[in-house]
PDB file of N, CA and C in Angstrom:
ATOM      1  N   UNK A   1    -110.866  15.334 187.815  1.00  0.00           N
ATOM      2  CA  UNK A   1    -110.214  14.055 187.657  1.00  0.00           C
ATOM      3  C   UNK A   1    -108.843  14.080 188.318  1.00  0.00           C
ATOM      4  N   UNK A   2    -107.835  15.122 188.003  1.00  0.00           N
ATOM      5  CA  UNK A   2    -106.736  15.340 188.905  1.00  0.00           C
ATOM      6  C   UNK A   2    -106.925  15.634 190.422  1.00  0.00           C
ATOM      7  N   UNK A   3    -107.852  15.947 190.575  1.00  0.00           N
ATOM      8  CA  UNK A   3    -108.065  15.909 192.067  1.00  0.00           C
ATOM      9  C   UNK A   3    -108.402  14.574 192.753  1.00  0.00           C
ATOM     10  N   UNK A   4    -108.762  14.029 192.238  1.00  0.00           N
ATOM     11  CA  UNK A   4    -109.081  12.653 192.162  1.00  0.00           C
ATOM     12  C   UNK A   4    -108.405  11.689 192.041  1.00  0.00           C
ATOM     13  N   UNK A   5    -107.323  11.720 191.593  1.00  0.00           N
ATOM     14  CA  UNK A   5    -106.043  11.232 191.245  1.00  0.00           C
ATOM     15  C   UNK A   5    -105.173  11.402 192.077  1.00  0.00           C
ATOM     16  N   UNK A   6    -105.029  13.113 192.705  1.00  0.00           N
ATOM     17  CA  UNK A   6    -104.469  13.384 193.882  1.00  0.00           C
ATOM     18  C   UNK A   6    -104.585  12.582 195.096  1.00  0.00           C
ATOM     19  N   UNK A   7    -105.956  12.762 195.131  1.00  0.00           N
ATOM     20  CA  UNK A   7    -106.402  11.824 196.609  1.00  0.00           C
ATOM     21  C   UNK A   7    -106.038  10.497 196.737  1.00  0.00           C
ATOM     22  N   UNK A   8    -105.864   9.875 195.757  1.00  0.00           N
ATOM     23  CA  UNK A   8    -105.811   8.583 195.445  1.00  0.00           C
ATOM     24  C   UNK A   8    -103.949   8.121 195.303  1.00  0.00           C
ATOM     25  N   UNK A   9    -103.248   8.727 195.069  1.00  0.00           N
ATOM     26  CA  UNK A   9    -101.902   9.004 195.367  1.00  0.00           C
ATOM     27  C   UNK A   9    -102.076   9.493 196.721  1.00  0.00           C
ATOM     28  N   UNK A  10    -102.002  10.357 197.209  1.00  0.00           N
ATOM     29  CA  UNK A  10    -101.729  10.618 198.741  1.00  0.00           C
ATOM     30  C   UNK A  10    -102.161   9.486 199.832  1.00  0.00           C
ATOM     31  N   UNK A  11    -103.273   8.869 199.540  1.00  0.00           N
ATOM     32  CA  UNK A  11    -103.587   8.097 200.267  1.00  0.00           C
ATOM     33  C   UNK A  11    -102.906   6.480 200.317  1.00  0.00           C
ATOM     34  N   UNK A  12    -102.048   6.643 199.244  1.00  0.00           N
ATOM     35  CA  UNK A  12    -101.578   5.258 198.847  1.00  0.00           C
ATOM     36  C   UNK A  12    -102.043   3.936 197.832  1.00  0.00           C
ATOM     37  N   UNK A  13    -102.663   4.666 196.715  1.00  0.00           N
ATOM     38  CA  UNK A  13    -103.164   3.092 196.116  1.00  0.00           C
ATOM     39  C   UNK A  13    -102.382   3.066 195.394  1.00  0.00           C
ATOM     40  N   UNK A  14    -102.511   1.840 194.381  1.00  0.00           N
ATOM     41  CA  UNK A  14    -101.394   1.039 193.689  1.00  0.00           C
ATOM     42  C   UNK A  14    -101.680   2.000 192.703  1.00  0.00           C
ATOM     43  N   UNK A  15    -100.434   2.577 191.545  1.00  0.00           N
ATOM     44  CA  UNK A  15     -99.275   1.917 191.982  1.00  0.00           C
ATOM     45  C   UNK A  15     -98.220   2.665 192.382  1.00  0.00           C
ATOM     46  N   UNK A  16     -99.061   3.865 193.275  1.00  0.00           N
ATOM     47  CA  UNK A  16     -98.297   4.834 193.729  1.00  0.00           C
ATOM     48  C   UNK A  16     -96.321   3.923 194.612  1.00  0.00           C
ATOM     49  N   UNK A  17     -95.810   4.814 194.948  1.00  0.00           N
ATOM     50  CA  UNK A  17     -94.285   4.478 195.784  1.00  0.00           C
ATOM     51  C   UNK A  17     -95.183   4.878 197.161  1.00  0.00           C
ATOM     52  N   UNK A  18     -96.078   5.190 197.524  1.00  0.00           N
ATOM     53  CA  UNK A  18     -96.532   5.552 198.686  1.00  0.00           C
ATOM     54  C   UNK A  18     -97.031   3.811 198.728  1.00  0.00           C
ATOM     55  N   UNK A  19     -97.897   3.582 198.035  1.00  0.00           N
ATOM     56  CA  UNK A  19     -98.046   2.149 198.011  1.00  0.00           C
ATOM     57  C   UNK A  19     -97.283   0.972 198.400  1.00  0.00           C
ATOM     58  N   UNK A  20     -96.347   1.226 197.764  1.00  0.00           N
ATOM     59  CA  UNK A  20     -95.302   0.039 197.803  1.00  0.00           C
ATOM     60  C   UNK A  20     -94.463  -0.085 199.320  1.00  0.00           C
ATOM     61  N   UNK A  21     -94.399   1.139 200.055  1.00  0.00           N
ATOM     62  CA  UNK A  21     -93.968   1.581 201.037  1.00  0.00           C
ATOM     63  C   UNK A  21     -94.725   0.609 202.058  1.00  0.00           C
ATOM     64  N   UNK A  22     -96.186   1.222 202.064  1.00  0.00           N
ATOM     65  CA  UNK A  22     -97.051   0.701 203.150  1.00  0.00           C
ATOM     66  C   UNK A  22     -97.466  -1.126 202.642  1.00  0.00           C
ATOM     67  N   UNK A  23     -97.233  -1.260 201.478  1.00  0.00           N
ATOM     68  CA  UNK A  23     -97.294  -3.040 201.063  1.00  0.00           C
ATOM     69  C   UNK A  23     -95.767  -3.953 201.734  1.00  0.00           C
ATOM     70  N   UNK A  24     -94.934  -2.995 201.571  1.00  0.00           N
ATOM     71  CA  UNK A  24     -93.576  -3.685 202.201  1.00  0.00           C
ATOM     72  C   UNK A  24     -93.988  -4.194 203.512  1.00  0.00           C
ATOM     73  N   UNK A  25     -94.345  -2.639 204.423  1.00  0.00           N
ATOM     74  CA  UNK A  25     -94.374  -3.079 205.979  1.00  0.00           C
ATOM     75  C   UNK A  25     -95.468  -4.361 206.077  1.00  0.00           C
ATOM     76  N   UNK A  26     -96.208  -3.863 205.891  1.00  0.00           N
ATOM     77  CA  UNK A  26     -97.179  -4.948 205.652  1.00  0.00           C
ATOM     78  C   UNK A  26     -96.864  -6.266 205.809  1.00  0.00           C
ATOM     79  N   UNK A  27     -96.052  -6.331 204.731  1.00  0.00           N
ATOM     80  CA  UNK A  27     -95.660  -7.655 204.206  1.00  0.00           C
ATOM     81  C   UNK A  27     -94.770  -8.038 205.145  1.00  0.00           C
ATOM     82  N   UNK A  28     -93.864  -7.413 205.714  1.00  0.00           N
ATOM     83  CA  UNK A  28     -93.108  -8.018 206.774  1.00  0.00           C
ATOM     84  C   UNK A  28     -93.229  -8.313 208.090  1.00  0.00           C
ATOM     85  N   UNK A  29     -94.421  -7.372 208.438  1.00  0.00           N
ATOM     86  CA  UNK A  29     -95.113  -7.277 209.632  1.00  0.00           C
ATOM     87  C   UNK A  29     -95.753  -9.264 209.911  1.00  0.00           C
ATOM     88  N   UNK A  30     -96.142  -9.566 208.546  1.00  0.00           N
ATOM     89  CA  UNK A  30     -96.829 -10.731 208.151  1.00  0.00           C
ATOM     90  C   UNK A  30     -95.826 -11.791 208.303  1.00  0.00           C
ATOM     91  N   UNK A  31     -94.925 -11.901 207.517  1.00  0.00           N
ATOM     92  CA  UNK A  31     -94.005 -12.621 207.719  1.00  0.00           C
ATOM     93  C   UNK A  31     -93.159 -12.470 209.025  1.00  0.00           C
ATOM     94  N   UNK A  32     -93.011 -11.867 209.643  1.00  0.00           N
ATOM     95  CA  UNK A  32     -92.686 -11.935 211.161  1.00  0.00           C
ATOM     96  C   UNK A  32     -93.237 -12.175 212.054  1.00  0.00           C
ATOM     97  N   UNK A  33     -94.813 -12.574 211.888  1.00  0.00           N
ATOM     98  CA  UNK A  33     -96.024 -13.397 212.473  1.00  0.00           C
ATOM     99  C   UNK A  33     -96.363 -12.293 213.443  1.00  0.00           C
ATOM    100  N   UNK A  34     -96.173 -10.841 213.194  1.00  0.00           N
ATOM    101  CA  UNK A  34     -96.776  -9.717 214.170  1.00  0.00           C
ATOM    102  C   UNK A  34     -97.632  -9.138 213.877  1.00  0.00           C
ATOM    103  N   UNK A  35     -99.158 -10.272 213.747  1.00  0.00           N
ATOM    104  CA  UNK A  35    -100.392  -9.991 213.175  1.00  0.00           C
ATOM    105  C   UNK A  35    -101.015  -8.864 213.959  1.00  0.00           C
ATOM    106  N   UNK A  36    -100.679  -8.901 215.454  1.00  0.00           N
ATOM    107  CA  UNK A  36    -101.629  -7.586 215.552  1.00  0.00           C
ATOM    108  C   UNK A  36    -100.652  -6.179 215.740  1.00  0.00           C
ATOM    109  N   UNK A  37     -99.705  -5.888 214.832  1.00  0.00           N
ATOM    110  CA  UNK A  37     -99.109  -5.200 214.132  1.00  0.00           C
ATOM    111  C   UNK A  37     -99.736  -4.401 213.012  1.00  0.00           C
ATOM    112  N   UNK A  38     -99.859  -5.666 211.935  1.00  0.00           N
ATOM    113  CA  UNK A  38    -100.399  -5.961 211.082  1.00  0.00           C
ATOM    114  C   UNK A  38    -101.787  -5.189 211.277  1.00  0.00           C
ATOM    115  N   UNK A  39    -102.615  -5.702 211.747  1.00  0.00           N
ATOM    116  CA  UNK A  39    -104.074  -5.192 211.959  1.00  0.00           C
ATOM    117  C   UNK A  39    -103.954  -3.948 212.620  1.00  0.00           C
ATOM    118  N   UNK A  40    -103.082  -3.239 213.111  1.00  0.00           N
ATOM    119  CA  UNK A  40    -103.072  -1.810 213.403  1.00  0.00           C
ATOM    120  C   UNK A  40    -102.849  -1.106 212.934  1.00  0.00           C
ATOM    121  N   UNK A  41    -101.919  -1.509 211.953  1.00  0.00           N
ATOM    122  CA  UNK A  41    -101.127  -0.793 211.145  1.00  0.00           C
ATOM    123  C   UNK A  41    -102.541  -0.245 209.905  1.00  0.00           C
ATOM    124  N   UNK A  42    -103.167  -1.541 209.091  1.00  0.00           N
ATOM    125  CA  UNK A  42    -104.674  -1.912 208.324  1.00  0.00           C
ATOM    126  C   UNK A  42    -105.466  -0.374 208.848  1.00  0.00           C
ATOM    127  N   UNK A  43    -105.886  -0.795 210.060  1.00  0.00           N
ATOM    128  CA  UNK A  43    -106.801   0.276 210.909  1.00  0.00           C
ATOM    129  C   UNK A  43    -106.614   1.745 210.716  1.00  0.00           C
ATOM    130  N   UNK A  44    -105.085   1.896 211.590  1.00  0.00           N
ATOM    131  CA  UNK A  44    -104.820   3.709 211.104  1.00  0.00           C
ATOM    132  C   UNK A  44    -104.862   3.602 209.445  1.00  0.00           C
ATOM    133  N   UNK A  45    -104.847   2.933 208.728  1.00  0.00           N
ATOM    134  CA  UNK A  45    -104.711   3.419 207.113  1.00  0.00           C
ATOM    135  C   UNK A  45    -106.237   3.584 207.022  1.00  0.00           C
ATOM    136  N   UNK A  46    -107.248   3.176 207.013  1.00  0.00           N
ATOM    137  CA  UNK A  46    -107.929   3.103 207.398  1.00  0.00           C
ATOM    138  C   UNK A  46    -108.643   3.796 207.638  1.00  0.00           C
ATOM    139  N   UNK A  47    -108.458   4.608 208.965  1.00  0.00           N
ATOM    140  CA  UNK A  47    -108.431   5.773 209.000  1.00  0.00           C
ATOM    141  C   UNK A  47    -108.300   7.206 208.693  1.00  0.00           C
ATOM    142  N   UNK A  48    -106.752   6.693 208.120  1.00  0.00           N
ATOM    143  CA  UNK A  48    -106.410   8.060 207.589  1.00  0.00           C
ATOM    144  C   UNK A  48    -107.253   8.445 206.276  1.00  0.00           C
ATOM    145  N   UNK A  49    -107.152   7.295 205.679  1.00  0.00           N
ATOM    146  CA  UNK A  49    -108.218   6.897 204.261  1.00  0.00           C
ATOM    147  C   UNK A  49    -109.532   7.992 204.351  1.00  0.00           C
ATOM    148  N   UNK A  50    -110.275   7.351 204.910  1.00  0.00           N
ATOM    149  CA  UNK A  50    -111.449   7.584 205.357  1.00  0.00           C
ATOM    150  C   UNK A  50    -111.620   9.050 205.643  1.00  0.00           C
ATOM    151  N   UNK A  51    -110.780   9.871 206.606  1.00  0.00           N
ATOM    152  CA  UNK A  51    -110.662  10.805 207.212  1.00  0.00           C
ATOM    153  C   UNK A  51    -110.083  11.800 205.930  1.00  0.00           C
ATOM    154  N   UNK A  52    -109.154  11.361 204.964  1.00  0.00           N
ATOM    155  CA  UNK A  52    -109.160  12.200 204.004  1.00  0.00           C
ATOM    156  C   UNK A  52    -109.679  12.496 203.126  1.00  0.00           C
ATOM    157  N   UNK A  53    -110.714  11.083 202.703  1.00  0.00           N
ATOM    158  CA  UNK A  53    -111.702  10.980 202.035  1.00  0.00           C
ATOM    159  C   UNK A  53    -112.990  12.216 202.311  1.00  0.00           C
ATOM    160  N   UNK A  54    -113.233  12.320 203.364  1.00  0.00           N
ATOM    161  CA  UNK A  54    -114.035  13.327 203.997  1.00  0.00           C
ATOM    162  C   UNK A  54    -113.754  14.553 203.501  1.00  0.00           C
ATOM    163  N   UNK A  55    -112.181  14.482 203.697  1.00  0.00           N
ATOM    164  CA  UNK A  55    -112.045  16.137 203.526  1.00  0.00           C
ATOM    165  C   UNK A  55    -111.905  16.800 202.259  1.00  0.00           C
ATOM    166  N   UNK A  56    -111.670  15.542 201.038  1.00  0.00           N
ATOM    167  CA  UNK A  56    -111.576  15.855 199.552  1.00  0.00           C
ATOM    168  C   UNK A  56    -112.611  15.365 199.505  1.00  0.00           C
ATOM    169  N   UNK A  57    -113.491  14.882 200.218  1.00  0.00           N
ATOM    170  CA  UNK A  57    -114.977  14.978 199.468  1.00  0.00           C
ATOM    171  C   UNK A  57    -115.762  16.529 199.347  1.00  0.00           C
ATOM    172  N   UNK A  58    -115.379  16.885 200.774  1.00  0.00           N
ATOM    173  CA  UNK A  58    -116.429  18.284 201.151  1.00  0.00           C
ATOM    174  C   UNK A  58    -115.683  19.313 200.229  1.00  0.00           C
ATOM    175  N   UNK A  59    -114.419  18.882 199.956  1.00  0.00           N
ATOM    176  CA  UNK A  59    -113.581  20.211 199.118  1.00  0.00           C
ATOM    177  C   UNK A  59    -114.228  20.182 197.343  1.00  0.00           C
ATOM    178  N   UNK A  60    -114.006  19.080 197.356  1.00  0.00           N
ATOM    179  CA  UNK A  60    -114.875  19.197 195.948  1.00  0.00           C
ATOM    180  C   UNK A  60    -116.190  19.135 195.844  1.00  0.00           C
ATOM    181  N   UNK A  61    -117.205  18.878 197.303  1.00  0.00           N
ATOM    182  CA  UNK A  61    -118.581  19.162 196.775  1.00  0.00           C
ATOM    183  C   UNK A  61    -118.798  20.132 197.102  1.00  0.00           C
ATOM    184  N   UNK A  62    -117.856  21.216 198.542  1.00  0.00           N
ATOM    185  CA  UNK A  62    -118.865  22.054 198.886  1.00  0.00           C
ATOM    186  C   UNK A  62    -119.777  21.914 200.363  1.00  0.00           C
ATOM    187  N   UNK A  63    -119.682  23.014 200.726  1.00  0.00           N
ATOM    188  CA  UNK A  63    -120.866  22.848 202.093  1.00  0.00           C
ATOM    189  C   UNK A  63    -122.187  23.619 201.508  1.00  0.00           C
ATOM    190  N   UNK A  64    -123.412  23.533 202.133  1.00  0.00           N
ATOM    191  CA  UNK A  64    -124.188  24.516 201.888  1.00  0.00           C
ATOM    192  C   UNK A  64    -124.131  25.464 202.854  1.00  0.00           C
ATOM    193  N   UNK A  65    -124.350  26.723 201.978  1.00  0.00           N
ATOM    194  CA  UNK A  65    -124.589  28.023 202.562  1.00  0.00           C
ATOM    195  C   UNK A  65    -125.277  27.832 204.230  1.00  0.00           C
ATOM    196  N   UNK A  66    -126.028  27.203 204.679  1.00  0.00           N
ATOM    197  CA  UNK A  66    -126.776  26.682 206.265  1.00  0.00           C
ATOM    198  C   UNK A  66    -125.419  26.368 206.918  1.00  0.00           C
ATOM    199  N   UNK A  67    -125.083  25.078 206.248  1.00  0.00           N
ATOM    200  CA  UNK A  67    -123.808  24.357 206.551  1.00  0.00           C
ATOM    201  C   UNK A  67    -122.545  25.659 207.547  1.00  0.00           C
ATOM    202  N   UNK A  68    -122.323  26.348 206.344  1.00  0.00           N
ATOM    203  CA  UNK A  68    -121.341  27.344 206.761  1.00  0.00           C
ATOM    204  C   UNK A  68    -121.854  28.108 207.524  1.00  0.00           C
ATOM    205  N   UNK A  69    -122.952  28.974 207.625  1.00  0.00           N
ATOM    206  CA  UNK A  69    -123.203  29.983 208.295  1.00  0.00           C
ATOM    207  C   UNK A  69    -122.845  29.214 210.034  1.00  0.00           C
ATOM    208  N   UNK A  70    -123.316  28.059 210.018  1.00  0.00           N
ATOM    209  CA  UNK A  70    -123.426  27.425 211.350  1.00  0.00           C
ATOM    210  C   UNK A  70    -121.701  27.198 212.077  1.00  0.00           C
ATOM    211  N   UNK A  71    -120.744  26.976 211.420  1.00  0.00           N
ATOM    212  CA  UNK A  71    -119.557  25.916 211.051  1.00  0.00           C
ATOM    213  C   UNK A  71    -118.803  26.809 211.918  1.00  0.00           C
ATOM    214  N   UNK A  72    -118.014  26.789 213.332  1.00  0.00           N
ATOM    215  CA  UNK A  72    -117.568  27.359 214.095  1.00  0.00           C
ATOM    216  C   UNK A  72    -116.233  27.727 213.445  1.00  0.00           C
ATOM    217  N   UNK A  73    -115.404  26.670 212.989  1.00  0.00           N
ATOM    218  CA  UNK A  73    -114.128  27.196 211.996  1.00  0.00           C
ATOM    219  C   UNK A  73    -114.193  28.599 211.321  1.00  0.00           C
ATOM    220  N   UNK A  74    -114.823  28.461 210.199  1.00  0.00           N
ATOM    221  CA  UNK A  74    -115.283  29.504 209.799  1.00  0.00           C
ATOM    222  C   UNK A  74    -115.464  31.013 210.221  1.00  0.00           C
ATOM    223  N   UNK A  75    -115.572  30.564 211.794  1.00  0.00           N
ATOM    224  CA  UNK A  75    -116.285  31.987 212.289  1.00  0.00           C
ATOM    225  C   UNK A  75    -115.383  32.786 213.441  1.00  0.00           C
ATOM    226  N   UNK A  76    -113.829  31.920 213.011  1.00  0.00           N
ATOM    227  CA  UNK A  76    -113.005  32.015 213.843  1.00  0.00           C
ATOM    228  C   UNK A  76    -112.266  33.204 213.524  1.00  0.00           C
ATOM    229  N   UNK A  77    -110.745  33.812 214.083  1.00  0.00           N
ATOM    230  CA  UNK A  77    -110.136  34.950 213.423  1.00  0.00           C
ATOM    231  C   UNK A  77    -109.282  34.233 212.336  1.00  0.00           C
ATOM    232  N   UNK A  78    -108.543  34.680 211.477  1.00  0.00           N
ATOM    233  CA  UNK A  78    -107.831  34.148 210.256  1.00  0.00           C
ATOM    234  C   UNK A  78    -106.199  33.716 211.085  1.00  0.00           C
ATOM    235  N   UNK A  79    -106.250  34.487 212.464  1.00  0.00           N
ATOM    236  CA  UNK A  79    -104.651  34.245 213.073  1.00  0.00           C
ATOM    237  C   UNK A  79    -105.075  32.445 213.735  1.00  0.00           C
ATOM    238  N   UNK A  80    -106.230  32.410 214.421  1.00  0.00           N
ATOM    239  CA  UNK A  80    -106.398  31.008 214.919  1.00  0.00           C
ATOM    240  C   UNK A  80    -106.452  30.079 213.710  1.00  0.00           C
ATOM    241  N   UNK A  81    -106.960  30.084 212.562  1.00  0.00           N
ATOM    242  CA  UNK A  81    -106.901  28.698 212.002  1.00  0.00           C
ATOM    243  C   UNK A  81    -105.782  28.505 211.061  1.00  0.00           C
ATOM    244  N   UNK A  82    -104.720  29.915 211.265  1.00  0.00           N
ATOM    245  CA  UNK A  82    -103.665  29.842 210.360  1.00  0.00           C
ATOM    246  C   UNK A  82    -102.621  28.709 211.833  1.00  0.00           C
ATOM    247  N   UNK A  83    -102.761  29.041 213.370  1.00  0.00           N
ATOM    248  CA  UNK A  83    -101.783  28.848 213.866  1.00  0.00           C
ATOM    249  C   UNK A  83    -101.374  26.793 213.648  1.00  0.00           C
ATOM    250  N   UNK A  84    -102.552  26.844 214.407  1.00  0.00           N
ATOM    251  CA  UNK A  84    -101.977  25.216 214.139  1.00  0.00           C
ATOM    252  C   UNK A  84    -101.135  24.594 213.222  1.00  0.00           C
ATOM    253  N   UNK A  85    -101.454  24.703 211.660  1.00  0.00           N
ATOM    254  CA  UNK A  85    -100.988  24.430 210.790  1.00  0.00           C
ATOM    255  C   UNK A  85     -99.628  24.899 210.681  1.00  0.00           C
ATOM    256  N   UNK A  86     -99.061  26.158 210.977  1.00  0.00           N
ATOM    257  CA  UNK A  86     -97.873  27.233 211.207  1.00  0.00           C
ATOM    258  C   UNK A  86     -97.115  26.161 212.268  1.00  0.00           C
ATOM    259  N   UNK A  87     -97.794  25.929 213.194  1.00  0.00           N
ATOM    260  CA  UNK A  87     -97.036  25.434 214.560  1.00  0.00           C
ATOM    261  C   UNK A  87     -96.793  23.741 214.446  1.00  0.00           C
ATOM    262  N   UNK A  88     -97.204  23.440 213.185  1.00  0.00           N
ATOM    263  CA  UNK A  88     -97.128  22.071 212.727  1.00  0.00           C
ATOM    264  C   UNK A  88     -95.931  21.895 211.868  1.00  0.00           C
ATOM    265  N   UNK A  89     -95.761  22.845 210.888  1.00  0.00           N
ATOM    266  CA  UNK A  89     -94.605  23.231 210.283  1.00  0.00           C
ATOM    267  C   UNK A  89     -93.756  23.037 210.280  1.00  0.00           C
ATOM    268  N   UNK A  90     -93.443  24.234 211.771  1.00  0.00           N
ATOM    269  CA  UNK A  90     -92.463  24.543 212.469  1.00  0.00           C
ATOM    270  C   UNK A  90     -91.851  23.534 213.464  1.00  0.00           C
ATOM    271  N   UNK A  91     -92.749  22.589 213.619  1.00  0.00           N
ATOM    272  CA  UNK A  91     -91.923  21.511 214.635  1.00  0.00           C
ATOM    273  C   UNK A  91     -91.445  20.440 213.492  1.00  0.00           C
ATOM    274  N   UNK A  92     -92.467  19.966 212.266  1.00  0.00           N
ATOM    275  CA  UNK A  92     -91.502  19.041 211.265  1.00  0.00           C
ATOM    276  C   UNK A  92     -90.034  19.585 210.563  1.00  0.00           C
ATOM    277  N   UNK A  93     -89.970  21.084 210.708  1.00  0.00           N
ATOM    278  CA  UNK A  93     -88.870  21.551 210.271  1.00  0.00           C
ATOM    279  C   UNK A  93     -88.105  21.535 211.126  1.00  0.00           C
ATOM    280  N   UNK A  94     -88.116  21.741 212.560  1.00  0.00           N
ATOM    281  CA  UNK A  94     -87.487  22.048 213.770  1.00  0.00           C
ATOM    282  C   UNK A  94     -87.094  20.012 213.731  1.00  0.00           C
ATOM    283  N   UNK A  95     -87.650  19.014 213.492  1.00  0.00           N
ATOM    284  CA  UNK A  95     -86.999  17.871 213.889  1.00  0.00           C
ATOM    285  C   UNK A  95     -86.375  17.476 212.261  1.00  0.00           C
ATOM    286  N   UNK A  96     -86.586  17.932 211.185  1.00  0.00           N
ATOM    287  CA  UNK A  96     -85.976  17.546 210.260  1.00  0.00           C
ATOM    288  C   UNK A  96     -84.633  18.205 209.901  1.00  0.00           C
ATOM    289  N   UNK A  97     -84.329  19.191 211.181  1.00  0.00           N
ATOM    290  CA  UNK A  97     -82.921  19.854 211.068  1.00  0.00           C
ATOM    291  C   UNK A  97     -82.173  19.695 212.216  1.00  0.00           C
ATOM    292  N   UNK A  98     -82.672  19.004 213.588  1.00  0.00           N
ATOM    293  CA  UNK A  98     -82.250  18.957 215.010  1.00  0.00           C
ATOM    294  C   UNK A  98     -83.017  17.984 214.999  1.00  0.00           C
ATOM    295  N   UNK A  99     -82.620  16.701 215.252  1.00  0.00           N
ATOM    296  CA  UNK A  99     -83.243  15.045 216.336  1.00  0.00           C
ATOM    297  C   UNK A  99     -82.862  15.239 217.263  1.00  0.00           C
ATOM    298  N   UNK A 100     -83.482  15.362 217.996  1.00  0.00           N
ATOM    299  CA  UNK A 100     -83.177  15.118 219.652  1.00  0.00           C
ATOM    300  C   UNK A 100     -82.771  13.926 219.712  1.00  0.00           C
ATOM    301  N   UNK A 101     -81.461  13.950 220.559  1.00  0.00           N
ATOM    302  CA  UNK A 101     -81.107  12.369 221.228  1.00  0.00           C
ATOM    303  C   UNK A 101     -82.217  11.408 221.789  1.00  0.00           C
ATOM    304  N   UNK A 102     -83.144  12.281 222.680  1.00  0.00           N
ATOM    305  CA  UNK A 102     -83.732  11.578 223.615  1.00  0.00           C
ATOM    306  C   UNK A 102     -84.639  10.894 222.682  1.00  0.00           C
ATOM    307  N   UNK A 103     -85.356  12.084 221.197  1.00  0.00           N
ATOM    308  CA  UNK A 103     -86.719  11.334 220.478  1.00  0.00           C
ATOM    309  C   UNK A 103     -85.805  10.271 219.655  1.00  0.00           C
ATOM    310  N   UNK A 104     -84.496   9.709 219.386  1.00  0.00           N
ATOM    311  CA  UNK A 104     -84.035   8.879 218.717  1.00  0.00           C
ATOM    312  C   UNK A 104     -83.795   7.363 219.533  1.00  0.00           C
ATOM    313  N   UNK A 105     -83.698   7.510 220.788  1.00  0.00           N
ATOM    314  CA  UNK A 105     -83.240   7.006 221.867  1.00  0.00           C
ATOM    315  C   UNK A 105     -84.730   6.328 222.243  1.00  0.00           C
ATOM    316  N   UNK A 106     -85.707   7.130 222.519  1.00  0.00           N
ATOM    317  CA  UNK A 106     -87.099   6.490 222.537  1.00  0.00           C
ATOM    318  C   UNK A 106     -87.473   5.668 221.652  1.00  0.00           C
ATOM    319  N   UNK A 107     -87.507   6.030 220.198  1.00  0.00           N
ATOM    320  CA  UNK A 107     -88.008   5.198 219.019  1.00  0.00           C
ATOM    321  C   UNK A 107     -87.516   3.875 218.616  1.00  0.00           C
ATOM    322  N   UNK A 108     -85.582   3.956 219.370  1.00  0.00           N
ATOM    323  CA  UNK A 108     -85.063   2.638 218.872  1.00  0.00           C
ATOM    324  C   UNK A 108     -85.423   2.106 220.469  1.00  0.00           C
ATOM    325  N   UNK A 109     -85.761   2.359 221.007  1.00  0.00           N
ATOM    326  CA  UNK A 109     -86.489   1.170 221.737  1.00  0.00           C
ATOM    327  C   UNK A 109     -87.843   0.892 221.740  1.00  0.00           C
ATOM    328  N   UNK A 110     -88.416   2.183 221.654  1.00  0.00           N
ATOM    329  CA  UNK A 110     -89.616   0.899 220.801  1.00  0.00           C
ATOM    330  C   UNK A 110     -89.603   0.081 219.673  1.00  0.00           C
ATOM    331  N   UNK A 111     -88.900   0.547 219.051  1.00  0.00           N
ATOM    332  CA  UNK A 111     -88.508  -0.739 217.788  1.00  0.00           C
ATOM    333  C   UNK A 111     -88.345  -2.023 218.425  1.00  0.00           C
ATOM    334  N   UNK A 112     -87.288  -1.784 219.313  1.00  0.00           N
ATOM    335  CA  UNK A 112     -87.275  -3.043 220.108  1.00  0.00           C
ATOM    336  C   UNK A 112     -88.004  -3.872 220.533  1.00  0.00           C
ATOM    337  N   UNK A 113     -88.864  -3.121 221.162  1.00  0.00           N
ATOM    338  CA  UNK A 113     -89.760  -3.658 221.871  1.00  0.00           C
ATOM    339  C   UNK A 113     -90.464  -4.199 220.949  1.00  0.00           C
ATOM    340  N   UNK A 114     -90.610  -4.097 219.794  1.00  0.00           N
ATOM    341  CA  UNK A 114     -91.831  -4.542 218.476  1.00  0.00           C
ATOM    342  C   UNK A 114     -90.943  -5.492 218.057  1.00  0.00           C
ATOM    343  N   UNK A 115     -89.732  -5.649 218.644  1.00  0.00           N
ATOM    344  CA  UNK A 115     -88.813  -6.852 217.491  1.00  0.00           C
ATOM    345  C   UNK A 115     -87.896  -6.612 216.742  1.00  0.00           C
ATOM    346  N   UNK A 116     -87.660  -5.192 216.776  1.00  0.00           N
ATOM    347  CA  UNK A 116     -86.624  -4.991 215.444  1.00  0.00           C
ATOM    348  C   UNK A 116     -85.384  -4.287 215.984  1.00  0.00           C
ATOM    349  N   UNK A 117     -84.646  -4.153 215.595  1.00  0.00           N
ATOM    350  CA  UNK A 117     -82.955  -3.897 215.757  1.00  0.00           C
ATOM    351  C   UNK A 117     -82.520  -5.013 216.317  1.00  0.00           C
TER     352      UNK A 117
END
């Protein structure tokens, strides 16, 4: 049930603050008449939904034994499927302590470009 609960918080339903977050944009996206904003924004959630749904599904049901024997992940070394995740890390830590001018400089103009600032 807590796992279940988990998923359901991470992904954003009511009446999580993750919720209210993605209902704001939403909502303003709407009221600023930047419907296909709006509908992209819908889509990747959507997505992400879906896509995590998958992965807390298989975690709590399980693969079968066929399943795995076949499953290339699995059959990898423990240094490859640790790196990605490691090297994912390391760059949210690397920009949550150093912004690059240039990635701040990019983003407020795409803002722009979407309407905002």
């Amino acid at each position: 049930v807590l796992w279940m609960v988990g998923f359901l918080l991470i992904t954003g339903t009511p009446p999580s603050g993750i919720f209210w977050g993605k209902f704001i944009v939403l909502k303003e996206t709407l009221l600023e008449g930047k419907y296909w904003i709006a509908v992209i924004f819908l889509v990747a959630l959507a997505i992400v939904f879906f896509g995590m749904a998958r992965i807390f599904i298989s975690m709590t049901q399980g693969i079968s034994t066929e399943e795995s024997k076949s499953d290339l992940l699995y059959n990898r070394s423990p240094i490859l499927r640790a790196f990605a995740p490691t090297l994912f890390f390391v760059l949210v830590i690397s920009i949550g302590i150093y912004f690059p001018n240039w990635l701040m400089h990019t983003l407020k103009d795409a803002a722009r470009g979407l309407g905002g600032f």
